[in-house]
PDB file of N, CA and C in Angstrom:
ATOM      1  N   UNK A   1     -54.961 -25.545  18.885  1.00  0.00           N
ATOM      2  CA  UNK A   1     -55.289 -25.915  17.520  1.00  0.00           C
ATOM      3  C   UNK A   1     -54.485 -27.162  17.149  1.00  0.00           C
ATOM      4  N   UNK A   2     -55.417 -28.220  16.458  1.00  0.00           N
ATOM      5  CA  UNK A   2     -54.495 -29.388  15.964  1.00  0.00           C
ATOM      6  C   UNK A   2     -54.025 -29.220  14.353  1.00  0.00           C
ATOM      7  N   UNK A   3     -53.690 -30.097  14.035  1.00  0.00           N
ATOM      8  CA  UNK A   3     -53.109 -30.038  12.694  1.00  0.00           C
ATOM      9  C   UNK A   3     -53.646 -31.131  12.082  1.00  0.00           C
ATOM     10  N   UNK A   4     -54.384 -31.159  10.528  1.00  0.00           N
ATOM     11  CA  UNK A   4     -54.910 -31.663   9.883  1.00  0.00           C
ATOM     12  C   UNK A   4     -54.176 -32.190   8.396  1.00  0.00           C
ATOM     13  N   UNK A   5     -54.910 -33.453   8.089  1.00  0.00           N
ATOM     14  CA  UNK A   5     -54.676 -33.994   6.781  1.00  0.00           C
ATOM     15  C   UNK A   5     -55.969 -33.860   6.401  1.00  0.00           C
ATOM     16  N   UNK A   6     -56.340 -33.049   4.802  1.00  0.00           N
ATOM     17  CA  UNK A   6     -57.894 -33.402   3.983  1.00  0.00           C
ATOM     18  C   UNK A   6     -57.258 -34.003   2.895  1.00  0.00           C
ATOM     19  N   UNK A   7     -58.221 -35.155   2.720  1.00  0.00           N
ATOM     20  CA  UNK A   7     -57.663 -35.545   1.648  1.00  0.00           C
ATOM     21  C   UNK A   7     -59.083 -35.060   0.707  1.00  0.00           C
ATOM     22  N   UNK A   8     -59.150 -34.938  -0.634  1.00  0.00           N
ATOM     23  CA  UNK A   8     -60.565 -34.279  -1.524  1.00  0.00           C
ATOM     24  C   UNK A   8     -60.298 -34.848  -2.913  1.00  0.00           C
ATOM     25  N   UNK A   9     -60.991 -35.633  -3.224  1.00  0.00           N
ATOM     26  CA  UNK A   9     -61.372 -36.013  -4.851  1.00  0.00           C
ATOM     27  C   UNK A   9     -62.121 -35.334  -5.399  1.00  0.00           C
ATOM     28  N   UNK A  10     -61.527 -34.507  -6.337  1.00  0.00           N
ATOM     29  CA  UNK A  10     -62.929 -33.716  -7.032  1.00  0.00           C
ATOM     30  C   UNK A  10     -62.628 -34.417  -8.576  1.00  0.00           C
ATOM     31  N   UNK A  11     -63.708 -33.843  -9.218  1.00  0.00           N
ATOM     32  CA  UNK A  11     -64.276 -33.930 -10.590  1.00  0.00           C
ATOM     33  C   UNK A  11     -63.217 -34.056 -11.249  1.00  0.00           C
ATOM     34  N   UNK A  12     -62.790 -35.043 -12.116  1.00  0.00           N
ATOM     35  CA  UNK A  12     -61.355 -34.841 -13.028  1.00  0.00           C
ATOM     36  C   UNK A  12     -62.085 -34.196 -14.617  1.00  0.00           C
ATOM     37  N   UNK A  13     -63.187 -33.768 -14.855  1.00  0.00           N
ATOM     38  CA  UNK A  13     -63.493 -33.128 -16.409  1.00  0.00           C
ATOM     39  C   UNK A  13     -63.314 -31.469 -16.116  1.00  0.00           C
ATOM     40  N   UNK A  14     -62.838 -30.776 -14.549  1.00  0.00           N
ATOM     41  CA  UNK A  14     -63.313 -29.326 -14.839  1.00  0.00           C
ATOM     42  C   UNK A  14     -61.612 -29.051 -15.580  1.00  0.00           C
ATOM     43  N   UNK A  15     -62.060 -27.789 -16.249  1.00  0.00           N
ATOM     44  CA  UNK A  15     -60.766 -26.964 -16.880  1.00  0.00           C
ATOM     45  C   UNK A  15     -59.925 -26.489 -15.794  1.00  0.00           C
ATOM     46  N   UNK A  16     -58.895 -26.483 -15.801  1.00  0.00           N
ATOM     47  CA  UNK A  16     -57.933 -25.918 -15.108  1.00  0.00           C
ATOM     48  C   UNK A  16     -58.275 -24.531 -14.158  1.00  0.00           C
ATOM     49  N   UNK A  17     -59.184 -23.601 -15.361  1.00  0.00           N
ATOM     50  CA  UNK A  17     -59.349 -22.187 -14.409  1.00  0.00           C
ATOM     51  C   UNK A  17     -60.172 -22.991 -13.042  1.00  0.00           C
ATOM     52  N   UNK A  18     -61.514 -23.811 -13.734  1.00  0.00           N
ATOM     53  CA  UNK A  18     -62.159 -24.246 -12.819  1.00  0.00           C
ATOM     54  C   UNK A  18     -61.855 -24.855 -12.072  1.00  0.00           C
ATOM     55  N   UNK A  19     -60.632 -25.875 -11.917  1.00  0.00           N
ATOM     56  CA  UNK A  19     -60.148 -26.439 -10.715  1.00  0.00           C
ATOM     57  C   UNK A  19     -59.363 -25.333  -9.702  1.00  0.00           C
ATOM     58  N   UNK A  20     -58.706 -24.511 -10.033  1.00  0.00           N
ATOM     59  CA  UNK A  20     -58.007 -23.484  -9.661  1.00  0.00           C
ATOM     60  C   UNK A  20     -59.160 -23.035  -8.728  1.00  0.00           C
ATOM     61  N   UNK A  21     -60.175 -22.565  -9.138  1.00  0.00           N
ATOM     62  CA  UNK A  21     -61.363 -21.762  -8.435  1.00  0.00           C
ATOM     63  C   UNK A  21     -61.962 -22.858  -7.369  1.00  0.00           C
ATOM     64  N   UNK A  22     -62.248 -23.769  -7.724  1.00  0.00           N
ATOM     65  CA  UNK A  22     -62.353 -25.169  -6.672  1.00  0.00           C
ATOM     66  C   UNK A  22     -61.574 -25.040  -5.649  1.00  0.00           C
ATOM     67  N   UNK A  23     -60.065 -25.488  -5.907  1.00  0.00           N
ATOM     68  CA  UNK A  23     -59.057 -25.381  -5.098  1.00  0.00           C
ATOM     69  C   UNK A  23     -58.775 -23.943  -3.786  1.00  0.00           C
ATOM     70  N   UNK A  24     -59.253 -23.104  -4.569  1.00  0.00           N
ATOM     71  CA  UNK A  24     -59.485 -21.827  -3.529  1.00  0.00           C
ATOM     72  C   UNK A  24     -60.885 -21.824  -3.250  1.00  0.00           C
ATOM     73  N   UNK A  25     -61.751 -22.133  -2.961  1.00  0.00           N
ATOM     74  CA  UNK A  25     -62.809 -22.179  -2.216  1.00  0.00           C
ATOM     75  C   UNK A  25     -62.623 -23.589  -1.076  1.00  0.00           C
ATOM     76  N   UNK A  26     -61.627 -24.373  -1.503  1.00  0.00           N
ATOM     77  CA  UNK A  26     -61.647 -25.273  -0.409  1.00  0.00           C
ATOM     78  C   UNK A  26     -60.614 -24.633   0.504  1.00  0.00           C
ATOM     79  N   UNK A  27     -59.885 -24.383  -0.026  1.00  0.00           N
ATOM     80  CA  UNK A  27     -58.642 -23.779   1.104  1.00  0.00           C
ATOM     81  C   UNK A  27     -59.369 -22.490   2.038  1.00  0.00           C
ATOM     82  N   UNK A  28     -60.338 -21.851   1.307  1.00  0.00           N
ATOM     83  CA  UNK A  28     -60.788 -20.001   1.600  1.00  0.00           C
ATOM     84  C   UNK A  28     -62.109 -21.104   3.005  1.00  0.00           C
ATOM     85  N   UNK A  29     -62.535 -22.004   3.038  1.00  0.00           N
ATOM     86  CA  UNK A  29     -63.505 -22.590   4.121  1.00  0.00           C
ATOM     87  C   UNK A  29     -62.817 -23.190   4.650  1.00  0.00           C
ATOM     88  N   UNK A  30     -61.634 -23.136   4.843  1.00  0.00           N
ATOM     89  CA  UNK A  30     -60.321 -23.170   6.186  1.00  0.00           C
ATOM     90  C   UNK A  30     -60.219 -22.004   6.860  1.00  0.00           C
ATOM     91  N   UNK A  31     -59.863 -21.216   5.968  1.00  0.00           N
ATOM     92  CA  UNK A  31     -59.678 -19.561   6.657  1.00  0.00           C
ATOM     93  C   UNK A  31     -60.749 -19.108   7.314  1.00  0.00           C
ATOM     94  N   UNK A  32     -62.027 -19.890   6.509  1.00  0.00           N
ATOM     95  CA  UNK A  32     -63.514 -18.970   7.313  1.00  0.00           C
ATOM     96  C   UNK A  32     -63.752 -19.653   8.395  1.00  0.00           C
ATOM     97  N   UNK A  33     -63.153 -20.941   8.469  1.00  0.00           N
ATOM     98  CA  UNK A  33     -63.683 -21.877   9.997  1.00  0.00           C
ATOM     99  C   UNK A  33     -62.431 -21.228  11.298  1.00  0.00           C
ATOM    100  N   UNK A  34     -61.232 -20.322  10.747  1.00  0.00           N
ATOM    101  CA  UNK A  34     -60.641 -20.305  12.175  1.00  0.00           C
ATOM    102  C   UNK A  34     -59.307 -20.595  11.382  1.00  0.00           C
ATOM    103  N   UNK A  35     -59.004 -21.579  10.294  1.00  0.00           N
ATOM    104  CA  UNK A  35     -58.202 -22.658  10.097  1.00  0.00           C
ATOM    105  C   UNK A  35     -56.684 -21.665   9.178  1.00  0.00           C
ATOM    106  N   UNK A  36     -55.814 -22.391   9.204  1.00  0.00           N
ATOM    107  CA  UNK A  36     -55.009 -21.632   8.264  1.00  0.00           C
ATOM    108  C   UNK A  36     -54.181 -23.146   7.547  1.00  0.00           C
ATOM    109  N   UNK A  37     -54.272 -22.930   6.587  1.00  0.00           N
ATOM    110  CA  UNK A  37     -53.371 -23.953   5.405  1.00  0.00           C
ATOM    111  C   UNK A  37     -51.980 -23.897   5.475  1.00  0.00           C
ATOM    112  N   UNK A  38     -51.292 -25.133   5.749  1.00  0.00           N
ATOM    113  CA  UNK A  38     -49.824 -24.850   5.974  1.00  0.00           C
ATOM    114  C   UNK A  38     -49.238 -25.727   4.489  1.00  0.00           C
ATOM    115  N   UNK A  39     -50.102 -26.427   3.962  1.00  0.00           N
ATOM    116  CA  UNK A  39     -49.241 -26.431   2.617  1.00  0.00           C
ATOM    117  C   UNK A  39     -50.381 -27.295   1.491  1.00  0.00           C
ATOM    118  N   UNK A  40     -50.033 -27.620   0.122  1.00  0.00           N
ATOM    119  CA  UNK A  40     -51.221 -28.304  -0.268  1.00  0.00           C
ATOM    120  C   UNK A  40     -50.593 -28.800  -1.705  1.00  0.00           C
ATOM    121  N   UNK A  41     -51.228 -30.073  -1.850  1.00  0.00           N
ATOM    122  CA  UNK A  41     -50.311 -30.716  -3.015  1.00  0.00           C
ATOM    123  C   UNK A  41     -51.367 -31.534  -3.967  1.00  0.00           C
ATOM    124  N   UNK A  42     -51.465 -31.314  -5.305  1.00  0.00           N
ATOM    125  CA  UNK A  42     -52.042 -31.856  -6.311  1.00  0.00           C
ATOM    126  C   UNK A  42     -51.374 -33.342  -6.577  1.00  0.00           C
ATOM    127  N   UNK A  43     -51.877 -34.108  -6.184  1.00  0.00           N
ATOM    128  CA  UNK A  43     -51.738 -35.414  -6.455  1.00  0.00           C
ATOM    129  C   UNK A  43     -51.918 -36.088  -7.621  1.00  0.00           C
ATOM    130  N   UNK A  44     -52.651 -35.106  -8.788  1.00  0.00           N
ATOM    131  CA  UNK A  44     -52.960 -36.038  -9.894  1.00  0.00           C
ATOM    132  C   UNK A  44     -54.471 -36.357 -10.386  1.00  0.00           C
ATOM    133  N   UNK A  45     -54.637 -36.935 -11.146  1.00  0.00           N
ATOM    134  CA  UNK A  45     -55.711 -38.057 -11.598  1.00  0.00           C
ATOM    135  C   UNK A  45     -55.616 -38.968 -11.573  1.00  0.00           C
ATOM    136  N   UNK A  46     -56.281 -39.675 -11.192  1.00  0.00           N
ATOM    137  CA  UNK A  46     -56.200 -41.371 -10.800  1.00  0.00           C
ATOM    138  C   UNK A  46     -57.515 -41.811 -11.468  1.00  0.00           C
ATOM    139  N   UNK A  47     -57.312 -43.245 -11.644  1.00  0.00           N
ATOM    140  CA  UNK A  47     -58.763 -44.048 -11.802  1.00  0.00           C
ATOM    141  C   UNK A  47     -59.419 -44.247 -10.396  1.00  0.00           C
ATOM    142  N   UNK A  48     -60.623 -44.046 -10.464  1.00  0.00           N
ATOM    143  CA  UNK A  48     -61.043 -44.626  -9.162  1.00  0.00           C
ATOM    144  C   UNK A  48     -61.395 -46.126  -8.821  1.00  0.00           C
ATOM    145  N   UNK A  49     -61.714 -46.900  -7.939  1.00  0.00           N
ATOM    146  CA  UNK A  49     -61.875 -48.008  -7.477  1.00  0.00           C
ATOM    147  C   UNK A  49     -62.847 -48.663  -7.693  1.00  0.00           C
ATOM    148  N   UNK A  50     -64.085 -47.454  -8.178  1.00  0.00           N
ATOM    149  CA  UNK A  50     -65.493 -47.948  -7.666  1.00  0.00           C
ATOM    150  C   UNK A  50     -66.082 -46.218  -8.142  1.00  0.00           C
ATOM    151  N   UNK A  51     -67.185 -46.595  -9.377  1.00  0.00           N
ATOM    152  CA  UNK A  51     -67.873 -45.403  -9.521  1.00  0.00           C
ATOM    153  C   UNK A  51     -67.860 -44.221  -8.336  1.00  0.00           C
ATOM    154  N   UNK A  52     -67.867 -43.068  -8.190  1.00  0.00           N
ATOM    155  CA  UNK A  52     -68.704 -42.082  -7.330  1.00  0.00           C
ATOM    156  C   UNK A  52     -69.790 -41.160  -8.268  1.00  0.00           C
ATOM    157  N   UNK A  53     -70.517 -40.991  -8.045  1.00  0.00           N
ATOM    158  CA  UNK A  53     -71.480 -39.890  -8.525  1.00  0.00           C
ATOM    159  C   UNK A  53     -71.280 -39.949 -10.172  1.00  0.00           C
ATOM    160  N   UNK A  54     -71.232 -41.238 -10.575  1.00  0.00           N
ATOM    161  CA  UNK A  54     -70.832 -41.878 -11.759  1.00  0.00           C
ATOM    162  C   UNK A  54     -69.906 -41.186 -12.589  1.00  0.00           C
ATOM    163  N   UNK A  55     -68.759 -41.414 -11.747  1.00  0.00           N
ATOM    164  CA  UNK A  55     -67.580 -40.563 -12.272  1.00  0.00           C
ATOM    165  C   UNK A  55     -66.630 -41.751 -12.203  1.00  0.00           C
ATOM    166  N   UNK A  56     -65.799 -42.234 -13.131  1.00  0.00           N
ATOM    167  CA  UNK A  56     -64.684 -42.921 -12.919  1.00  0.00           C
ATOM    168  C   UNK A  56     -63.471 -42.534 -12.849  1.00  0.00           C
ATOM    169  N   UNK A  57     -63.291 -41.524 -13.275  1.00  0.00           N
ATOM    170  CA  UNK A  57     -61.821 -40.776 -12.440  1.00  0.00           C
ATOM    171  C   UNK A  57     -62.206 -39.896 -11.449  1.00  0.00           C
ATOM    172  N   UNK A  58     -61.170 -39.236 -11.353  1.00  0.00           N
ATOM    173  CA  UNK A  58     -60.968 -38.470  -9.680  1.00  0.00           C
ATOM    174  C   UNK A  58     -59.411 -37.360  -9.504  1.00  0.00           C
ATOM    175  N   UNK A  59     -59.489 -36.154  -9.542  1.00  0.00           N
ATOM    176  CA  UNK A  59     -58.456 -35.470  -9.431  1.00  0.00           C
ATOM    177  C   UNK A  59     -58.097 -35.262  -7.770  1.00  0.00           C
ATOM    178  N   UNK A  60     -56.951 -35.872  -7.319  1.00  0.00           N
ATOM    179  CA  UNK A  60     -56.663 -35.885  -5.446  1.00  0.00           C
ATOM    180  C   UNK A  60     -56.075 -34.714  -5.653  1.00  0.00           C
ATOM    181  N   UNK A  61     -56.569 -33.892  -4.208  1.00  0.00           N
ATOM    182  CA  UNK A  61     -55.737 -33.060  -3.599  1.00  0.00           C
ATOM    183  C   UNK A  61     -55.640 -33.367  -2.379  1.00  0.00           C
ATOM    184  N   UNK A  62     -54.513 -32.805  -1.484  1.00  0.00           N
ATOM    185  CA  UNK A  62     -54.238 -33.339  -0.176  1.00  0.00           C
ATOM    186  C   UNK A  62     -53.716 -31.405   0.579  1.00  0.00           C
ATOM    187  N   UNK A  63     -54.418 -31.531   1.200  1.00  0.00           N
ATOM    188  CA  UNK A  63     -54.309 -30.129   2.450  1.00  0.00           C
ATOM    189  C   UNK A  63     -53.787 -30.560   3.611  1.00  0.00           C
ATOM    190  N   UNK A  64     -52.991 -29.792   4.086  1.00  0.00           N
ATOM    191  CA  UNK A  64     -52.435 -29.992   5.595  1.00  0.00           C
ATOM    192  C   UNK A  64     -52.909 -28.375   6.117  1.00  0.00           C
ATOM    193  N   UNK A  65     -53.736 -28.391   7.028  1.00  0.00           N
ATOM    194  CA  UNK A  65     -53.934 -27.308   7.579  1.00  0.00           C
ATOM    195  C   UNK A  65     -53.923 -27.104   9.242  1.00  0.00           C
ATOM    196  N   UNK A  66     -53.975 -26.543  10.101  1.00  0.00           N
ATOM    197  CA  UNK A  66     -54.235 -25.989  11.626  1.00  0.00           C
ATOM    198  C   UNK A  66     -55.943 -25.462  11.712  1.00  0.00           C
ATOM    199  N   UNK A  67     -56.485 -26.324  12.462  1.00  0.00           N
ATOM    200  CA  UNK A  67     -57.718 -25.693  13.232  1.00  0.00           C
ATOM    201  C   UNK A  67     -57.944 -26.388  14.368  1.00  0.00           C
ATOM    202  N   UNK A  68     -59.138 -25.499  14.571  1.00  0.00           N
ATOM    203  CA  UNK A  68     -59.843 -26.068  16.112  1.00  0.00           C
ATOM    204  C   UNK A  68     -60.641 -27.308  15.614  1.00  0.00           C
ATOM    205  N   UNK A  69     -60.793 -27.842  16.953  1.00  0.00           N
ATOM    206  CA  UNK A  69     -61.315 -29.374  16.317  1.00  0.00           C
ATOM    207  C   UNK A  69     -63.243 -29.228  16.220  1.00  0.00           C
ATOM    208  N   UNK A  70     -63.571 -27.849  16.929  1.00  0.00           N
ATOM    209  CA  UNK A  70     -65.325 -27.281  16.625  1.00  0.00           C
ATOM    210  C   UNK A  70     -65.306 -27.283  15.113  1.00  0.00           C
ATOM    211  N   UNK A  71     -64.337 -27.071  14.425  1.00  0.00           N
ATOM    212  CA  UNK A  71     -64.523 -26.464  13.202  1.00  0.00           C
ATOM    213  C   UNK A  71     -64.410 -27.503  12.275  1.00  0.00           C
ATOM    214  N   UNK A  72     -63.943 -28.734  12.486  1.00  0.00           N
ATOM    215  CA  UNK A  72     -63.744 -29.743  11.300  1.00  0.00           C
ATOM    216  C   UNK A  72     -65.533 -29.937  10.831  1.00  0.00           C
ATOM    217  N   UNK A  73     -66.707 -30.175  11.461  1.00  0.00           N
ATOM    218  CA  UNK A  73     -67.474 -30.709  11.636  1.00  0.00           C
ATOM    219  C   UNK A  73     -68.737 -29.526  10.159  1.00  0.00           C
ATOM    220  N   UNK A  74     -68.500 -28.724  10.279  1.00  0.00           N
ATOM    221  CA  UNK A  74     -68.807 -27.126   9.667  1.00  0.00           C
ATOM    222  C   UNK A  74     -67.997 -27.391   8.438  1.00  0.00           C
ATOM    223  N   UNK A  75     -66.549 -27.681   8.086  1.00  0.00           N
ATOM    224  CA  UNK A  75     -65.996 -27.446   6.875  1.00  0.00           C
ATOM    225  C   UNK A  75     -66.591 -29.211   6.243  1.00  0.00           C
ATOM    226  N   UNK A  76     -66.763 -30.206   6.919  1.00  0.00           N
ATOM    227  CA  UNK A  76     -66.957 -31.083   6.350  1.00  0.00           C
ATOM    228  C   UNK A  76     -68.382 -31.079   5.833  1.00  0.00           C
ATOM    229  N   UNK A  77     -69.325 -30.084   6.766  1.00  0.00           N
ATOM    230  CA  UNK A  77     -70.406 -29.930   5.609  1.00  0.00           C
ATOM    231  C   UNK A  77     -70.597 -29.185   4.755  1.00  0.00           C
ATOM    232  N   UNK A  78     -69.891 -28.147   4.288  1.00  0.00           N
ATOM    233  CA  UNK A  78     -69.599 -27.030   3.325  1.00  0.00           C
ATOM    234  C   UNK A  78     -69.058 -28.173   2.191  1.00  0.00           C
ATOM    235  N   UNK A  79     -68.489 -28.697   2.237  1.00  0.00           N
ATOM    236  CA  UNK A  79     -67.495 -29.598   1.487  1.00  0.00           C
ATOM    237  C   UNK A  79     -68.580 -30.615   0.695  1.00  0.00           C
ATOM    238  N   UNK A  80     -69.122 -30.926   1.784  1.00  0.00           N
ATOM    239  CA  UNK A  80     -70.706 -31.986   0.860  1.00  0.00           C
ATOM    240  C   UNK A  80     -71.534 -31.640   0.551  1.00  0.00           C
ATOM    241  N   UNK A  81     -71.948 -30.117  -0.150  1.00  0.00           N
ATOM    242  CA  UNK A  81     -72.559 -29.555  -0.364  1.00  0.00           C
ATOM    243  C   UNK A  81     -72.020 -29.456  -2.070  1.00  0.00           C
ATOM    244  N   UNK A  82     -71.118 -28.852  -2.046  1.00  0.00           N
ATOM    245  CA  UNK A  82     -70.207 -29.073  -3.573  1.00  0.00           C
ATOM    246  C   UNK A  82     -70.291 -29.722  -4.086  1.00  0.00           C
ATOM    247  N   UNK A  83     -71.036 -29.951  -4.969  1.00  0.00           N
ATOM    248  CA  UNK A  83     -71.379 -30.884  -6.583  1.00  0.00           C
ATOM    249  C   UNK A  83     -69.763 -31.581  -6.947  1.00  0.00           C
ATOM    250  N   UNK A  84     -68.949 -30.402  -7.051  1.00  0.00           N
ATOM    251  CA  UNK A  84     -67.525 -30.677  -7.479  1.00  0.00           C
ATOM    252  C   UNK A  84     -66.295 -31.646  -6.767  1.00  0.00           C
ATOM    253  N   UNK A  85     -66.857 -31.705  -5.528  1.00  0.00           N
ATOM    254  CA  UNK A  85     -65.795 -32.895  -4.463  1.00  0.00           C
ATOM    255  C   UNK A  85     -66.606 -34.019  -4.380  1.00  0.00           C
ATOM    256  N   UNK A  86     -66.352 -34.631  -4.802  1.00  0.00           N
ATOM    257  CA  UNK A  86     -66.755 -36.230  -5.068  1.00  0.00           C
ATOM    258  C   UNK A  86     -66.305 -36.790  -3.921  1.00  0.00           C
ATOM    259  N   UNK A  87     -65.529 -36.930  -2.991  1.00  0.00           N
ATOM    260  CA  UNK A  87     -65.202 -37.248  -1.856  1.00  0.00           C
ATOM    261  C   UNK A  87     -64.230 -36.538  -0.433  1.00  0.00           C
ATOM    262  N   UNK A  88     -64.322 -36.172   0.535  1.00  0.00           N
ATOM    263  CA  UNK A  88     -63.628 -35.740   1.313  1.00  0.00           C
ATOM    264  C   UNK A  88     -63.282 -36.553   2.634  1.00  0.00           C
ATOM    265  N   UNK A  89     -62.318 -36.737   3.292  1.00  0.00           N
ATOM    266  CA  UNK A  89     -61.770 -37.028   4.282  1.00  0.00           C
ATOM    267  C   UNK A  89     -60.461 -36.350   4.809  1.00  0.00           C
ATOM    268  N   UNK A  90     -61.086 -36.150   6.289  1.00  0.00           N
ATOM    269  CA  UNK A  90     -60.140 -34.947   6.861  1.00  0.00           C
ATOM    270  C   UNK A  90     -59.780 -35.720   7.973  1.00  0.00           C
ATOM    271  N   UNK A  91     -58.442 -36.210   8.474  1.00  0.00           N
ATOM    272  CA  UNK A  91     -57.662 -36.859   9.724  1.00  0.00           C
ATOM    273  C   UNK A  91     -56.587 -35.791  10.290  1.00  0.00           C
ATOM    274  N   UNK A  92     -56.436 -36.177  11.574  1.00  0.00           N
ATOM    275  CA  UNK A  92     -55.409 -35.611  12.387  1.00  0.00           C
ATOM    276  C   UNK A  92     -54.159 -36.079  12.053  1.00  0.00           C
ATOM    277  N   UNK A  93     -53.298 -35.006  11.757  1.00  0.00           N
ATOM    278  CA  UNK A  93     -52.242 -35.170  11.540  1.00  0.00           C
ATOM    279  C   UNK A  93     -50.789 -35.657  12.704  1.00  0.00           C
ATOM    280  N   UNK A  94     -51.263 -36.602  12.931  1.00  0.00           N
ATOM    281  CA  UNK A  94     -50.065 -37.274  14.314  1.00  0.00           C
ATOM    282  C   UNK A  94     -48.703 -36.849  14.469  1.00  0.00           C
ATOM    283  N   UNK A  95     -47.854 -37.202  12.838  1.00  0.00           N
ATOM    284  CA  UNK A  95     -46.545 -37.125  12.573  1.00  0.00           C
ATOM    285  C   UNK A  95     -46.178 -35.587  12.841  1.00  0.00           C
ATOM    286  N   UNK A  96     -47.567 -34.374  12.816  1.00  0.00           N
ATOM    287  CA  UNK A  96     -47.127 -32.972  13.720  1.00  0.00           C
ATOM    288  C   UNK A  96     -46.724 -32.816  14.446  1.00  0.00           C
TER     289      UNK A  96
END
């Protein structure tokens, strides 16, 4: 198993419960691919660069997790399926 960086912009208008519930459905399609979360950090709201899904802000979260590398391919389409993540990118974590 390698070790992963996701980085995920979601929606900066949901309420707190609703990001909370966001936030565990992204972490819970780690656990269902194999994967286990070794830590995870709210980065904030930011402006974004450049509209997405005509949203101009963006709430970052950043996941460091362990999986098999069959499984990145499966969580990255679960992930673009979600109305609520406006962007995802998942890299190998080297500095592991």
């Amino acid at each position: 198993m390698k070790k992963y960086e996701g980085l995920f912009i979601l929606k900066s208008n949901l309420t707190d419960e609703e990001n909370g519930k966001l936030v565990n459905s992204i972490l819970d399609v780690v656990a269902k691919n194999g994967g286990k979360v070794d830590a995870k950090e709210d980065l904030g709201t930011r402006d974004l660069a450049y509209n997405i899904k005509k949203e101009k802000k963006g709430r970052y979260l950043l996941v460091y997790f362990t999986a098999e590398a069959s499984a990145i391919a499966s969580m990255e389409k679960t992930y673009k399926i979600n109305e609520s993540i406006l962007r995802t990118v998942v890299f190998i974590n080297e500095a592991a």
